[in-house]
C-alpha atoms as a PDB file:
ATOM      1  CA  UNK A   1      39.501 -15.514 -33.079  1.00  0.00           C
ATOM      2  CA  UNK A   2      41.551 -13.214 -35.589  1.00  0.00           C
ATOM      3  CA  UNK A   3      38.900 -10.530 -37.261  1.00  0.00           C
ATOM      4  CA  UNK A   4      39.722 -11.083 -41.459  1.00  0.00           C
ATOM      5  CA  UNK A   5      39.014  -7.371 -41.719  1.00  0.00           C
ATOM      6  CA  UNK A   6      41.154  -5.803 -39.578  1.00  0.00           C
ATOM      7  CA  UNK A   7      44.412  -7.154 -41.419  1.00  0.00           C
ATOM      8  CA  UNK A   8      43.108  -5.878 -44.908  1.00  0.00           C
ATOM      9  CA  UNK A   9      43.932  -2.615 -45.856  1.00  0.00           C
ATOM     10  CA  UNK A  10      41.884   0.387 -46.472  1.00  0.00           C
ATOM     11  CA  UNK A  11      40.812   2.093 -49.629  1.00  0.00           C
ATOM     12  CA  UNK A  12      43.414   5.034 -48.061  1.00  0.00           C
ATOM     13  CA  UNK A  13      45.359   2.979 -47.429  1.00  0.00           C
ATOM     14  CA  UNK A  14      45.613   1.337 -51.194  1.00  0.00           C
ATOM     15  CA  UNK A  15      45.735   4.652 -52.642  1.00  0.00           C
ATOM     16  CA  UNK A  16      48.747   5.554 -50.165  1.00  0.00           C
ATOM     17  CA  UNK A  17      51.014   2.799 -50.931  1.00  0.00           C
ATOM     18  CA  UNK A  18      50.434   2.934 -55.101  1.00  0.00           C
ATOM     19  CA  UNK A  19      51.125   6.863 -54.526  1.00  0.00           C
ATOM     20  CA  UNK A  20      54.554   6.094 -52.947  1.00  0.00           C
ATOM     21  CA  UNK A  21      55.084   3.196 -55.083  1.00  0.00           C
ATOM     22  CA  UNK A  22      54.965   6.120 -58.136  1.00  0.00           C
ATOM     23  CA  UNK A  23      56.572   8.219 -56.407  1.00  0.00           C
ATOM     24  CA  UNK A  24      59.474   5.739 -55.596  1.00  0.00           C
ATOM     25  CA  UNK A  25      59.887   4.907 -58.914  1.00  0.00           C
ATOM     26  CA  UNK A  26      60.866   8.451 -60.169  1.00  0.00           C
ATOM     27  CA  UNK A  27      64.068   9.072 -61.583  1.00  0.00           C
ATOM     28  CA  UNK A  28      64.466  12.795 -63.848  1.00  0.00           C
ATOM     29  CA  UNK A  29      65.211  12.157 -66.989  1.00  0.00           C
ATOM     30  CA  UNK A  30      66.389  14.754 -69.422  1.00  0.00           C
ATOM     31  CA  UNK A  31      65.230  12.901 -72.662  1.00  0.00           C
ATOM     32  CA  UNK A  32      61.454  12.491 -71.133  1.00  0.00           C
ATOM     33  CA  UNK A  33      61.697  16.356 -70.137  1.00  0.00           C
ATOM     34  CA  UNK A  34      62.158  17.041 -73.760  1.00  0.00           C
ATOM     35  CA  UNK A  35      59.399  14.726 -74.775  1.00  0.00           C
ATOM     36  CA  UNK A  36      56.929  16.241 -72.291  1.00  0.00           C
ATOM     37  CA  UNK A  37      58.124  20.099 -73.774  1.00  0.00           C
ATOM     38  CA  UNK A  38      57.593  18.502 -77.210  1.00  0.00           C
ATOM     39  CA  UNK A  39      54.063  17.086 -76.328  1.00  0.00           C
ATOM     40  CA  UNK A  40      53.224  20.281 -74.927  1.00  0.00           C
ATOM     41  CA  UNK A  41      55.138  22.246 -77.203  1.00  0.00           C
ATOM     42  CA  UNK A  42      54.112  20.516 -80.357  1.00  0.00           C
ATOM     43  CA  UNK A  43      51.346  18.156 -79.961  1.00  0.00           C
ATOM     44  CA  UNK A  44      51.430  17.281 -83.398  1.00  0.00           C
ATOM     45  CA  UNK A  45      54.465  16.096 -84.014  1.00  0.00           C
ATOM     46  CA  UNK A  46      53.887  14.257 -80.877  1.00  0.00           C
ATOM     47  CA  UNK A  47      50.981  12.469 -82.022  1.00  0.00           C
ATOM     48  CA  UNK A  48      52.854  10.826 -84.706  1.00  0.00           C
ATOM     49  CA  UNK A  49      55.554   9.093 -82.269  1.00  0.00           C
ATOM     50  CA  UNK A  50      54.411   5.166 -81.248  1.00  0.00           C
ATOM     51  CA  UNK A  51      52.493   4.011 -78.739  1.00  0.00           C
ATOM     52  CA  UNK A  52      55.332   3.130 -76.431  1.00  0.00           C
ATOM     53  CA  UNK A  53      57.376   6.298 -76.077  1.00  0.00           C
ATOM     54  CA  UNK A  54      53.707   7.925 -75.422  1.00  0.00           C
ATOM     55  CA  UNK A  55      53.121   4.955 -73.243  1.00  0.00           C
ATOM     56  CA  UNK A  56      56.657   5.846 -70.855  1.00  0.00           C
ATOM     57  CA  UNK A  57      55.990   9.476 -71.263  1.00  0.00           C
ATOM     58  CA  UNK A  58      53.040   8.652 -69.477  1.00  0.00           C
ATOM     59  CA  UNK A  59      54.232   6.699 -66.981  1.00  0.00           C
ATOM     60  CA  UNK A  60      56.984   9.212 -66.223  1.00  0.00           C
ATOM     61  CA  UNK A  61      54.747  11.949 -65.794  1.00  0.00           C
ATOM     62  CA  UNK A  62      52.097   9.741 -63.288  1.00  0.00           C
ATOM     63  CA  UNK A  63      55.757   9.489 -61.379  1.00  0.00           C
ATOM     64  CA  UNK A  64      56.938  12.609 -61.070  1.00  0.00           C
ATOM     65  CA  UNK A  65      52.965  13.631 -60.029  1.00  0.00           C
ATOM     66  CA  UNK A  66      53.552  11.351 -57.451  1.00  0.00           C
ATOM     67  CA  UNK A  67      56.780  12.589 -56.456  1.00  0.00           C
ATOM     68  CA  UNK A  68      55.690  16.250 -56.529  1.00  0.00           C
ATOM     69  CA  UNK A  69      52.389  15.283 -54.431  1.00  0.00           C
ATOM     70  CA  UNK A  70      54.521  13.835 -51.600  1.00  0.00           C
ATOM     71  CA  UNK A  71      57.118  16.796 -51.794  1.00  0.00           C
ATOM     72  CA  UNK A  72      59.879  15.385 -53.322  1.00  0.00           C
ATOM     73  CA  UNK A  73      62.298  16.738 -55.362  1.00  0.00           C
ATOM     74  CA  UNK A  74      61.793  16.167 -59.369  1.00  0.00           C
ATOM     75  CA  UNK A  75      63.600  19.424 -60.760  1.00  0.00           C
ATOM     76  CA  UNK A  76      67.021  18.517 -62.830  1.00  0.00           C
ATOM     77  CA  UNK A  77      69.938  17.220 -60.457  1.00  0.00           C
ATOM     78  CA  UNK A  78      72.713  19.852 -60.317  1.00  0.00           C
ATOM     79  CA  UNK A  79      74.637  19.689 -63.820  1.00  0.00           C
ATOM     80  CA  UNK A  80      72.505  18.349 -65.467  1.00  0.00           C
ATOM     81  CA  UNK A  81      69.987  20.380 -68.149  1.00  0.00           C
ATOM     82  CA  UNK A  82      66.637  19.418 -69.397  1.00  0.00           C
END
């Protein structure tokens, strides 16, 4: 008899696999550099922008976390400025 258990994945294990998803999904982008300096820069201008370029900021940013967390590379690609 097959345990049900032991083919279900951790809490680690969960955690691991949406980390590298993240992660995997990070691509530098010059125009969400400048939108990260401008909500750091200038968070009130910021504010005003709409919910969906704050929503793929954020998303960007949970990437490249992810990215930098398992040591990847997220500075600019050579040529290309921020």
């Amino acid at each position: 008899m097959i345990n049900p258990s032991s083919s279900r994945y951790s809490d680690e294990d969960r955690e691991t696999r949406r980390l590298r998803s993240r992660a995997d999904a990070f691509r530098y982008s010059a125009p969400m550099e400048r939108l990260a300096e401008l909500k750091r820069d200038r968070p009130e201008q910021y504010d005003q922008m709409g919910p969906l370029v704050r929503i793929s900021l954020g998303h960007y940013e949970a990437a490249k976390a992810a990215a930098q967390q398992l040591g990847r590379n997220v500075s600019a690609p050579t040529g290309q400025e921020a």
